[in-house]
PDB file of N, CA and C in Angstrom:
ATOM      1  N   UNK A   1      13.601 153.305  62.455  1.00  0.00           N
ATOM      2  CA  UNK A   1      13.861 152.156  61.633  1.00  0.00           C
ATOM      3  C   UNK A   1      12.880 151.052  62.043  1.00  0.00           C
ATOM      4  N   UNK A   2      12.166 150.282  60.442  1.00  0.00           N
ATOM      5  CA  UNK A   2      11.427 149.662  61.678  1.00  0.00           C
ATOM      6  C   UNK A   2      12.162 148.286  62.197  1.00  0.00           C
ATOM      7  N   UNK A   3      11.095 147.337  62.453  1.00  0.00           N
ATOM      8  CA  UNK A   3      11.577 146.175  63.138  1.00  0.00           C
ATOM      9  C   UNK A   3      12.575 145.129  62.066  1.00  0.00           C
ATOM     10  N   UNK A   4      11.410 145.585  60.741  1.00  0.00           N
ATOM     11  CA  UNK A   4      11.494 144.274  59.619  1.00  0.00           C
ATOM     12  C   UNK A   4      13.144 144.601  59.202  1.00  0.00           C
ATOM     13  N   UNK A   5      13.417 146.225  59.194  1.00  0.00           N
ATOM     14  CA  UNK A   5      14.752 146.736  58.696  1.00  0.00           C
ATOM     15  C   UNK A   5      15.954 146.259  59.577  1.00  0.00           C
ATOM     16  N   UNK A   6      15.601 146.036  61.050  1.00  0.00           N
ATOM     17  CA  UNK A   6      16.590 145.654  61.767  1.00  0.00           C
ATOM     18  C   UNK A   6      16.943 144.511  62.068  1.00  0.00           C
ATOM     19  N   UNK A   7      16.053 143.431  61.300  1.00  0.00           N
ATOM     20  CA  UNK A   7      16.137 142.061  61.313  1.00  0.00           C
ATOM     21  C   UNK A   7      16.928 142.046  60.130  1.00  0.00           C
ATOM     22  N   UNK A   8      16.730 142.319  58.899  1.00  0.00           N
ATOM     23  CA  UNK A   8      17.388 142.288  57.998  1.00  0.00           C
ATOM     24  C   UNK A   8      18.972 142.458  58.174  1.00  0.00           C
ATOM     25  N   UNK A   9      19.280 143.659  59.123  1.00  0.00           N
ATOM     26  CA  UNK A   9      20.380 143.836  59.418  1.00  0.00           C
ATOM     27  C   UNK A   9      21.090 142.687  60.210  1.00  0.00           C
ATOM     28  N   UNK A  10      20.549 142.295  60.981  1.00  0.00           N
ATOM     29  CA  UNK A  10      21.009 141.156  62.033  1.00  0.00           C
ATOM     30  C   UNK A  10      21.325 139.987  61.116  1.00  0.00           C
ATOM     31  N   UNK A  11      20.683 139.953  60.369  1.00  0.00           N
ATOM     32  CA  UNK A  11      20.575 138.222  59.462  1.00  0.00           C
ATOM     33  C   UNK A  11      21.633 138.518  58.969  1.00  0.00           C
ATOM     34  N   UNK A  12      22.141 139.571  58.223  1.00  0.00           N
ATOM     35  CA  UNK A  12      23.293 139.837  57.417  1.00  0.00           C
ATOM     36  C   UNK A  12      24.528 139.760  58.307  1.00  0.00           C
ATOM     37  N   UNK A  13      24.383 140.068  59.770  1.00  0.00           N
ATOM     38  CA  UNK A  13      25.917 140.248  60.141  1.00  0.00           C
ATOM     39  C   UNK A  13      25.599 138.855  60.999  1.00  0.00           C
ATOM     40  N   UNK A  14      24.791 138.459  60.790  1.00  0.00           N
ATOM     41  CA  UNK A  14      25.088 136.884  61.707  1.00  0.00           C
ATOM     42  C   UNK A  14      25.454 135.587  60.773  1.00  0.00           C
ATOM     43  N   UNK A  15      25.121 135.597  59.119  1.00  0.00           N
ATOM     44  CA  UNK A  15      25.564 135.087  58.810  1.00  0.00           C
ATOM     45  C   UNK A  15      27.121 134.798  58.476  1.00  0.00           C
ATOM     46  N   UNK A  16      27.920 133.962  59.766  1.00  0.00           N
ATOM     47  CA  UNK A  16      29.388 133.921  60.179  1.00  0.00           C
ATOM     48  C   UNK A  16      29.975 133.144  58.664  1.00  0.00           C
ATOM     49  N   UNK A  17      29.652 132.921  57.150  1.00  0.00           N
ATOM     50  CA  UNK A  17      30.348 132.035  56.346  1.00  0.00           C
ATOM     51  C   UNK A  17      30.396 132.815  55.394  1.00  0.00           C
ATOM     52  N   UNK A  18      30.168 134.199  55.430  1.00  0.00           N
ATOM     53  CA  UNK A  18      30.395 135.195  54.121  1.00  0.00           C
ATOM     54  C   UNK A  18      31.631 135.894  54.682  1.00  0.00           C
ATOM     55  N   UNK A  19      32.046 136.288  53.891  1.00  0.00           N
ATOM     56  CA  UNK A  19      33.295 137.466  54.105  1.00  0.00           C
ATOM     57  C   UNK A  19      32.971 138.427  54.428  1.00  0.00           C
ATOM     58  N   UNK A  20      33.796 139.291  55.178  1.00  0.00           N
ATOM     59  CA  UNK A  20      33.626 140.578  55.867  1.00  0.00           C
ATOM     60  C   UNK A  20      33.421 141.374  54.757  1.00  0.00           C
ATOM     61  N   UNK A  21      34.206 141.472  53.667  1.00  0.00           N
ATOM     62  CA  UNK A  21      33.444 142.298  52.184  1.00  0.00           C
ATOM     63  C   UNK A  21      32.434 141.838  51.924  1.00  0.00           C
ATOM     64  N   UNK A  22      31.632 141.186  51.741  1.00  0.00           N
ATOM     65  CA  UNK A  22      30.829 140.809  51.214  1.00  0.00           C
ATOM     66  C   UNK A  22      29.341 140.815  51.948  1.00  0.00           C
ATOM     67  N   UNK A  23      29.800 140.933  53.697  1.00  0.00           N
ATOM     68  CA  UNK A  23      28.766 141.277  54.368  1.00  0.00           C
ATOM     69  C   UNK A  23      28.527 142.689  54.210  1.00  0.00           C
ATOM     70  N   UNK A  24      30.075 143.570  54.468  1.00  0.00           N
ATOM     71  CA  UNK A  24      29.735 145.325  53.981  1.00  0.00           C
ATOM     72  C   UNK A  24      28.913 145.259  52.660  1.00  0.00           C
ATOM     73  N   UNK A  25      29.104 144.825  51.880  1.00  0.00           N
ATOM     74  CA  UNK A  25      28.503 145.133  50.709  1.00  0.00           C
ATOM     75  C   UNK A  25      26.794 144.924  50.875  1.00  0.00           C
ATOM     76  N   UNK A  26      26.742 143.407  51.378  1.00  0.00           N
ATOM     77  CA  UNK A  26      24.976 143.817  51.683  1.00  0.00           C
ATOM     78  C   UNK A  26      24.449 144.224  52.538  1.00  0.00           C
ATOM     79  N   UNK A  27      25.328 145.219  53.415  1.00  0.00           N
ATOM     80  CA  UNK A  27      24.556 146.302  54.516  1.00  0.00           C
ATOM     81  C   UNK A  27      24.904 147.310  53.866  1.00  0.00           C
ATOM     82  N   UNK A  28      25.653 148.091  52.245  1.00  0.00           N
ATOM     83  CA  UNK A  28      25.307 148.891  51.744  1.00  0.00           C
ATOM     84  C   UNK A  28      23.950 148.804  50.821  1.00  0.00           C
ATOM     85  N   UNK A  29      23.977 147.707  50.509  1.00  0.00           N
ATOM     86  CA  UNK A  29      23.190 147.618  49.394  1.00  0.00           C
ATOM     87  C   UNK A  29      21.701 147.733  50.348  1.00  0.00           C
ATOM     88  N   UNK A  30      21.326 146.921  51.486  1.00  0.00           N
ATOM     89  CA  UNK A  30      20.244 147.294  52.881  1.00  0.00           C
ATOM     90  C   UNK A  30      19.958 148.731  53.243  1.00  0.00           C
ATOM     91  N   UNK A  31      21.171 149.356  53.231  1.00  0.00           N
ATOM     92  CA  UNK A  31      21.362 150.993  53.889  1.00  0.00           C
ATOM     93  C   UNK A  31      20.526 151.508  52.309  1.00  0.00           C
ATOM     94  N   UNK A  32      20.879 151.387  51.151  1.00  0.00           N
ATOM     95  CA  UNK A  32      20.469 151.719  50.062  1.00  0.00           C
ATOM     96  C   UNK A  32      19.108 151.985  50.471  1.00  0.00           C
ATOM     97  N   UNK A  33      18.480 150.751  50.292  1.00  0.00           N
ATOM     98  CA  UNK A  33      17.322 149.994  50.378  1.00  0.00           C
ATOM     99  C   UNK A  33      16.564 150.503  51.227  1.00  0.00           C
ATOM    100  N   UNK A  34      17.169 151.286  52.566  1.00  0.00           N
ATOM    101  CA  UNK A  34      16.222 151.541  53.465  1.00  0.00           C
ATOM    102  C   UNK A  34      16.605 153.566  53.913  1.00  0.00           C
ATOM    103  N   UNK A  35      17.318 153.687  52.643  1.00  0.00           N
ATOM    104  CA  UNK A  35      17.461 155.394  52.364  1.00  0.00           C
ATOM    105  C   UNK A  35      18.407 156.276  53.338  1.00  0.00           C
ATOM    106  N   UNK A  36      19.510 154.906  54.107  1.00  0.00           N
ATOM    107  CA  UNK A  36      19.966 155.255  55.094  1.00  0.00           C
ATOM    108  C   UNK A  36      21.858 155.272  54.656  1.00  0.00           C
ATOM    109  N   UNK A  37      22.084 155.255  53.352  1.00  0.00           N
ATOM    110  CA  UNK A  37      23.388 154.554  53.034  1.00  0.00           C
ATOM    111  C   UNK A  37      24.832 155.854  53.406  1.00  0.00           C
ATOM    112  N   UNK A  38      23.797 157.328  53.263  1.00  0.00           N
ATOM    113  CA  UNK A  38      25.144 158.093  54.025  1.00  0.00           C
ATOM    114  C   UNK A  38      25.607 157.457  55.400  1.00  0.00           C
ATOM    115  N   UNK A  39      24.707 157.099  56.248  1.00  0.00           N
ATOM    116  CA  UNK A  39      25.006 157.130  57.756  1.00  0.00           C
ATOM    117  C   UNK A  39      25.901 156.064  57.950  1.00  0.00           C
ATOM    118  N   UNK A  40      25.392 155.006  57.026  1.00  0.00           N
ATOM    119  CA  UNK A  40      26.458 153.775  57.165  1.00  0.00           C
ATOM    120  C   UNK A  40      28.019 153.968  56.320  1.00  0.00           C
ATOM    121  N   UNK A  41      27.706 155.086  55.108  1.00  0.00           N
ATOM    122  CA  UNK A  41      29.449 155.089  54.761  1.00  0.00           C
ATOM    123  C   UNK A  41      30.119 155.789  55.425  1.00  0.00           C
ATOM    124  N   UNK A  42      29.317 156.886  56.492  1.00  0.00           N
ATOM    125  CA  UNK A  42      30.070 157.650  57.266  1.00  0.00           C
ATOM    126  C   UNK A  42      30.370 156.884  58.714  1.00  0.00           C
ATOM    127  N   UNK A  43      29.740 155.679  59.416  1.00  0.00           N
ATOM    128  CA  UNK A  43      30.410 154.519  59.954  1.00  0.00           C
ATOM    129  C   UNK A  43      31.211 153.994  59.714  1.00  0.00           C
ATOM    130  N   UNK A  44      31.274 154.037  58.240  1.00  0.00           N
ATOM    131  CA  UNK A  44      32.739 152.816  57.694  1.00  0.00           C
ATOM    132  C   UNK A  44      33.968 153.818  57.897  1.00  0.00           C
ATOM    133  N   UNK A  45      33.143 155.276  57.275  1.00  0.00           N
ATOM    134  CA  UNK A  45      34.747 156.234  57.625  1.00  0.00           C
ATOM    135  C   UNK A  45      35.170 156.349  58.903  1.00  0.00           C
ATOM    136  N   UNK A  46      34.206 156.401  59.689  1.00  0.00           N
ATOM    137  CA  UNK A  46      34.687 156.535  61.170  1.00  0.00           C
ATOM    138  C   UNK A  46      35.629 155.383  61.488  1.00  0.00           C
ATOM    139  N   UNK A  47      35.206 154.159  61.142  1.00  0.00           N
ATOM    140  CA  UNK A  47      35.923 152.863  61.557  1.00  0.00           C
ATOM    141  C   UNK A  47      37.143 152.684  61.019  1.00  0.00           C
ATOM    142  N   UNK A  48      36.993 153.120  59.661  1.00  0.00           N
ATOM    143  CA  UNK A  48      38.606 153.395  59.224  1.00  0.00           C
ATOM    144  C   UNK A  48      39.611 154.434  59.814  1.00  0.00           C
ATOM    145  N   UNK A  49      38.981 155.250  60.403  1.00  0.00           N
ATOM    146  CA  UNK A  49      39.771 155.978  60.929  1.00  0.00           C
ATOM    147  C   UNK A  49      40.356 155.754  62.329  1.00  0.00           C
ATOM    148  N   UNK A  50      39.451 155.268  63.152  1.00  0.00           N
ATOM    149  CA  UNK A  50      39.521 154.557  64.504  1.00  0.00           C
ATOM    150  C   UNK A  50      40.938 153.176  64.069  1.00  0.00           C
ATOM    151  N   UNK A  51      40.704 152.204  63.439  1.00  0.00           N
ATOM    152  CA  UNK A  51      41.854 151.488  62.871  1.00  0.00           C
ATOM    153  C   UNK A  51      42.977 152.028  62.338  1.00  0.00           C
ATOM    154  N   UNK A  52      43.191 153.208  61.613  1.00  0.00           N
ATOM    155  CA  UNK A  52      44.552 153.931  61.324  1.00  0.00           C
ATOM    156  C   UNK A  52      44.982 154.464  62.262  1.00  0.00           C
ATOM    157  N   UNK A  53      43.936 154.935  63.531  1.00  0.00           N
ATOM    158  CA  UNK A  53      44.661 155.613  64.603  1.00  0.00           C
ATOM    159  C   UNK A  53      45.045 154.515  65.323  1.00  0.00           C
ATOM    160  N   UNK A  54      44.337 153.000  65.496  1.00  0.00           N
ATOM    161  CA  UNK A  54      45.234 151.966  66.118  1.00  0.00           C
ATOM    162  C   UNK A  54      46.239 151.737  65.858  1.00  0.00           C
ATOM    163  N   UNK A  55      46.390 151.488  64.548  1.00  0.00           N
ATOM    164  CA  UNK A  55      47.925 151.176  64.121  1.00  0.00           C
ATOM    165  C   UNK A  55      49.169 152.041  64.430  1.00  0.00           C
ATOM    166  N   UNK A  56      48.241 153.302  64.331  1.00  0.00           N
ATOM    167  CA  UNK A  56      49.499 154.145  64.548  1.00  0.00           C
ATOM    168  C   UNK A  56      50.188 154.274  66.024  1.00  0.00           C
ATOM    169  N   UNK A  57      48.947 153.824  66.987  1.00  0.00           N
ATOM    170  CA  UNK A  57      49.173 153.273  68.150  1.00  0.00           C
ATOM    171  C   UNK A  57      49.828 152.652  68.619  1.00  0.00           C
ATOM    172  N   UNK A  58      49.415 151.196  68.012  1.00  0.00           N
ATOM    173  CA  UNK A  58      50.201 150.591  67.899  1.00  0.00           C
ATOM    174  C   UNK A  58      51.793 150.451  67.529  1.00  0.00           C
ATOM    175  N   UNK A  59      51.987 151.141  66.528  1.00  0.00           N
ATOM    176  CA  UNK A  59      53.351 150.955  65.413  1.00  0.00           C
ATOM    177  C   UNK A  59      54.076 152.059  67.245  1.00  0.00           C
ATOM    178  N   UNK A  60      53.972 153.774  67.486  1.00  0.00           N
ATOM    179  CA  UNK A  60      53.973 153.859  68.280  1.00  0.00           C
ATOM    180  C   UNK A  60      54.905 153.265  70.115  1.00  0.00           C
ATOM    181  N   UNK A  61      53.433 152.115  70.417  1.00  0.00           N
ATOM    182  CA  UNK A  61      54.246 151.441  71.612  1.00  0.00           C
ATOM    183  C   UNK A  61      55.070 150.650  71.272  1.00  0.00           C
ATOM    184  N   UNK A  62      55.074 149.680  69.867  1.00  0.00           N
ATOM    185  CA  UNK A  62      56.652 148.773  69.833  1.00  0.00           C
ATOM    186  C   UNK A  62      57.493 150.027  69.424  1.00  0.00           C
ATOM    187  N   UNK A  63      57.633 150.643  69.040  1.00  0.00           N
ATOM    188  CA  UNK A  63      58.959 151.684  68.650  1.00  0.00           C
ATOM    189  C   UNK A  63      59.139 152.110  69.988  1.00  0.00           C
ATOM    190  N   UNK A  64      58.446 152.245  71.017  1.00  0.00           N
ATOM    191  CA  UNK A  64      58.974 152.759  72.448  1.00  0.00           C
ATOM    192  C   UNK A  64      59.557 151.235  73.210  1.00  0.00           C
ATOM    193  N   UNK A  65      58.861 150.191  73.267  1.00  0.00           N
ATOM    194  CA  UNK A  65      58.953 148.888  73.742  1.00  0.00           C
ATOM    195  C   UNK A  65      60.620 148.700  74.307  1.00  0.00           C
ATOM    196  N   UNK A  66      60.973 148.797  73.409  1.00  0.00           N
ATOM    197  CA  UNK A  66      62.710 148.478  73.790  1.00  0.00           C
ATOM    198  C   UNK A  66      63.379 149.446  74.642  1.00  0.00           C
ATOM    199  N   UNK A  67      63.336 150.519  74.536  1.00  0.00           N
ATOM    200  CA  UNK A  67      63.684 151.237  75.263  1.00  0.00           C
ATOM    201  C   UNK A  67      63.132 150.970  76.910  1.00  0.00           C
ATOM    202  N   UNK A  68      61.671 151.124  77.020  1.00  0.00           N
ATOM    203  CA  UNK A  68      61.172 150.859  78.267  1.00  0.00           C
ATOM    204  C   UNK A  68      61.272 149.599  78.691  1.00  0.00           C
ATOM    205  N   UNK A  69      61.627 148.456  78.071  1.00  0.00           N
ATOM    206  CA  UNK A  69      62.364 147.014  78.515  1.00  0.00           C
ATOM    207  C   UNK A  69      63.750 147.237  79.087  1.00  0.00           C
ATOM    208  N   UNK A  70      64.361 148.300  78.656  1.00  0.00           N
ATOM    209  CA  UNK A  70      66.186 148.234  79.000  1.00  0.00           C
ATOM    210  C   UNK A  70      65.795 149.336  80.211  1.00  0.00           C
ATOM    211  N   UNK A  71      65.196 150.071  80.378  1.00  0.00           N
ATOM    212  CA  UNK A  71      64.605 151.038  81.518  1.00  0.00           C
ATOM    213  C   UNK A  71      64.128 149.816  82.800  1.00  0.00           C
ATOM    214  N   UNK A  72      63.233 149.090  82.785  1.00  0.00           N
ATOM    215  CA  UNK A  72      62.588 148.030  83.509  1.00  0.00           C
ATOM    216  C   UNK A  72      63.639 147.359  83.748  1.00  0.00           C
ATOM    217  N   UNK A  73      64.967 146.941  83.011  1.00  0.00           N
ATOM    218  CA  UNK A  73      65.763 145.919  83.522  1.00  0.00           C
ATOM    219  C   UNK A  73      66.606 146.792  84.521  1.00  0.00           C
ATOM    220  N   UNK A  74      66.953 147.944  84.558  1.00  0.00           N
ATOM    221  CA  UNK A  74      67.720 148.394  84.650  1.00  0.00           C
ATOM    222  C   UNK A  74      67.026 148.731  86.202  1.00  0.00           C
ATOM    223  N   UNK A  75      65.978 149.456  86.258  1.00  0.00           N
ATOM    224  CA  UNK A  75      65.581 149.662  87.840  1.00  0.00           C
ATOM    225  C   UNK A  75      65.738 148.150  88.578  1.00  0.00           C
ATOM    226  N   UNK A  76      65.188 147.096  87.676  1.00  0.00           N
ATOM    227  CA  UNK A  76      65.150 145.770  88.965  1.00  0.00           C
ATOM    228  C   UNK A  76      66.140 145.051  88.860  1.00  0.00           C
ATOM    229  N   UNK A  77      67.169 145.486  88.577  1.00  0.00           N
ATOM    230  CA  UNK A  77      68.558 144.900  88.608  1.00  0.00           C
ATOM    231  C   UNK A  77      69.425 145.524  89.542  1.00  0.00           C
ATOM    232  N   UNK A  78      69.338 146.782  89.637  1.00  0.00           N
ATOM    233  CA  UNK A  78      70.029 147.560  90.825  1.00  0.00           C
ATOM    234  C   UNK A  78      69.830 147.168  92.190  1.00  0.00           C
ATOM    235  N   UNK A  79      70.754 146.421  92.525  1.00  0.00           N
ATOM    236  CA  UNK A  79      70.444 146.135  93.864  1.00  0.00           C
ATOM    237  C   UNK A  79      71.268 146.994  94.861  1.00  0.00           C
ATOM    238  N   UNK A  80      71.909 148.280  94.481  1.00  0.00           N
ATOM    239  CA  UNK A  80      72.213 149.209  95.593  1.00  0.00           C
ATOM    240  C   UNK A  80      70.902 150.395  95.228  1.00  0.00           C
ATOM    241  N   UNK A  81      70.149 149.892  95.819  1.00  0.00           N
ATOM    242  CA  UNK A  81      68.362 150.710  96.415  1.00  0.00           C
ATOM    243  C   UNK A  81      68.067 149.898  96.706  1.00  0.00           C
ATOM    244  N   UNK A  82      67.128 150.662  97.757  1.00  0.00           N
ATOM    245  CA  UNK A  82      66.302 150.246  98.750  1.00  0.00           C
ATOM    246  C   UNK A  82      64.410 149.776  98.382  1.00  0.00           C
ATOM    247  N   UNK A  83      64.157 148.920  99.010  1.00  0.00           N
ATOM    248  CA  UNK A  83      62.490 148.427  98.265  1.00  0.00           C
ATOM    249  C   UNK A  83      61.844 149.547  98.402  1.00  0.00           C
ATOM    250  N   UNK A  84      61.958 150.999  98.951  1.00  0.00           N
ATOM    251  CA  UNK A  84      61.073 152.416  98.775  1.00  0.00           C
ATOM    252  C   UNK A  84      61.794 152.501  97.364  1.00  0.00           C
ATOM    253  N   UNK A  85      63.194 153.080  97.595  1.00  0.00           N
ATOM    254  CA  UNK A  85      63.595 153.066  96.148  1.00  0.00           C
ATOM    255  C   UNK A  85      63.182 152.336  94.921  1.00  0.00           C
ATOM    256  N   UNK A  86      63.128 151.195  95.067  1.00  0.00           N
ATOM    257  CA  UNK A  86      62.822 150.220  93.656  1.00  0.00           C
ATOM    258  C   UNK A  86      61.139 150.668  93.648  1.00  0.00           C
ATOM    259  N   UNK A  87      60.397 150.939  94.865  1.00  0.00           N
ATOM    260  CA  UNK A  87      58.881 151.134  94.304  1.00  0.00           C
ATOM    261  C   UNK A  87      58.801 152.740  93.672  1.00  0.00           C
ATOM    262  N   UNK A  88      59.801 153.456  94.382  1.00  0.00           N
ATOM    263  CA  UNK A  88      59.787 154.541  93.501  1.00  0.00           C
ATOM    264  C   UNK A  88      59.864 154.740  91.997  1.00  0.00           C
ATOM    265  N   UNK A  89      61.136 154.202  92.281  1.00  0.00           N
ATOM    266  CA  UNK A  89      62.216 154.373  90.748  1.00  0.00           C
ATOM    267  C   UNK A  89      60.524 153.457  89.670  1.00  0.00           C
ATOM    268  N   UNK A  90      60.357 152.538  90.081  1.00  0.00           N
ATOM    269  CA  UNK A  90      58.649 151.587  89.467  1.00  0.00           C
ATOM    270  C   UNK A  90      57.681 152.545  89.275  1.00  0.00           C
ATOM    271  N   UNK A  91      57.331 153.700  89.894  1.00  0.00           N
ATOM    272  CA  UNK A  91      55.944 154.257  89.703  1.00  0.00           C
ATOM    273  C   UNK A  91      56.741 155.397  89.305  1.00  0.00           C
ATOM    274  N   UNK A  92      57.849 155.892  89.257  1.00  0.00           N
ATOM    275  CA  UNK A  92      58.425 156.884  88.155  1.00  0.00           C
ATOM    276  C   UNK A  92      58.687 156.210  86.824  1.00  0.00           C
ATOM    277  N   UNK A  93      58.609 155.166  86.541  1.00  0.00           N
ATOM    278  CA  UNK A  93      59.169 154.500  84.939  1.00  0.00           C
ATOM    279  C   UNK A  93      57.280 154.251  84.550  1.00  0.00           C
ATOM    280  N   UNK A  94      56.656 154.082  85.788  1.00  0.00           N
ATOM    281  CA  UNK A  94      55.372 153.638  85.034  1.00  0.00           C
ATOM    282  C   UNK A  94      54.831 154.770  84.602  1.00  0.00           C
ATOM    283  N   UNK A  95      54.775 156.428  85.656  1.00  0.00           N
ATOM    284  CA  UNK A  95      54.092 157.491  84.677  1.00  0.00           C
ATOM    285  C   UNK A  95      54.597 157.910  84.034  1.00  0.00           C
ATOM    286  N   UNK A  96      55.736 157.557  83.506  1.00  0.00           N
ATOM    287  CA  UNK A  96      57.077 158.218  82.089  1.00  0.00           C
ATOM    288  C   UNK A  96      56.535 157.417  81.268  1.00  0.00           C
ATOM    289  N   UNK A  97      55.301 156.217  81.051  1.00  0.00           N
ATOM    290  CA  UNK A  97      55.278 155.178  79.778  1.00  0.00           C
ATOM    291  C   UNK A  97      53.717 155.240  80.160  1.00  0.00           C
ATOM    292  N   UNK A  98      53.513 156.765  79.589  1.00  0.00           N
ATOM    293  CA  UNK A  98      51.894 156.350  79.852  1.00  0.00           C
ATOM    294  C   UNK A  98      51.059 155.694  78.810  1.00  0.00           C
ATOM    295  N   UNK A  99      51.772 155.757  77.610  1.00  0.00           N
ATOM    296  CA  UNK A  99      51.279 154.907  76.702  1.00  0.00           C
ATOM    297  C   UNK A  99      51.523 153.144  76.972  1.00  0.00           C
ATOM    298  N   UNK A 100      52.455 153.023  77.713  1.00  0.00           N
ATOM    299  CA  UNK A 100      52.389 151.673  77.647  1.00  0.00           C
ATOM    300  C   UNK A 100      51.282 151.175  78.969  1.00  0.00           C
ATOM    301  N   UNK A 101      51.249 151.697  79.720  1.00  0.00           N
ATOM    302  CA  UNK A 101      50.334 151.718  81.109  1.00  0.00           C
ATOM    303  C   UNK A 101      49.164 151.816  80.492  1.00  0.00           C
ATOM    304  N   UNK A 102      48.583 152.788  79.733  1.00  0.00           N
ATOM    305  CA  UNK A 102      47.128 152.634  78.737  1.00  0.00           C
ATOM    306  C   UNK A 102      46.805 151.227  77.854  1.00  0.00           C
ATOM    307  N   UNK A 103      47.828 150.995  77.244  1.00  0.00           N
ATOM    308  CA  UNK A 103      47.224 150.111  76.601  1.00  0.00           C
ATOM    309  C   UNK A 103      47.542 148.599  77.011  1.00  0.00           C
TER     310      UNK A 103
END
């Protein structure tokens, strides 16, 4: 790609007062322009897909959330165990919520 093509690109996503549609649209219409427009709709698919798998991620850890809040109250409220116990019973609730520990 040359230089002049990648300036073009830059100008387009730096101008911060257009809309996010409206910037996609003139880095399709650029991708057009510079014979490259599969690679960029197959970016947009990737990105859409990367975002549906967030959400679903997302949607996911709050549907677990409550549960592992009444789990968390419940180990540090017990005060018949011992501080081995409470760090136990802690690093057994943390690798049972490895989704919440990831994200």
């Amino acid at each position: 790609m040359t230089r002049e093509a990648k300036r073009e690109y830059h100008d387009i996503l730096r101008n911060r007062n257009e809309t996010i549609a409206a910037q996609k649209q003139q880095v399709l219409a650029w991708a057009r322009n510079y014979s490259i427009e599969a690679q960029v709709q197959q970016f947009e698919a990737e990105l859409n897909q990367y975002k549906t798998q967030l959400r679903a991620n997302v949607t996911a850890l709050l549907d677990a959330l409550p549960q592992a809040y009444q789990r968390l109250n419940e180990i540090t409220d017990n005060e018949n165990q011992t501080p081995i116990q409470l760090k136990e019973a802690m690093d057994q609730f943390k690798n049972s919520n490895k989704m919440v520990k990831r994200n």
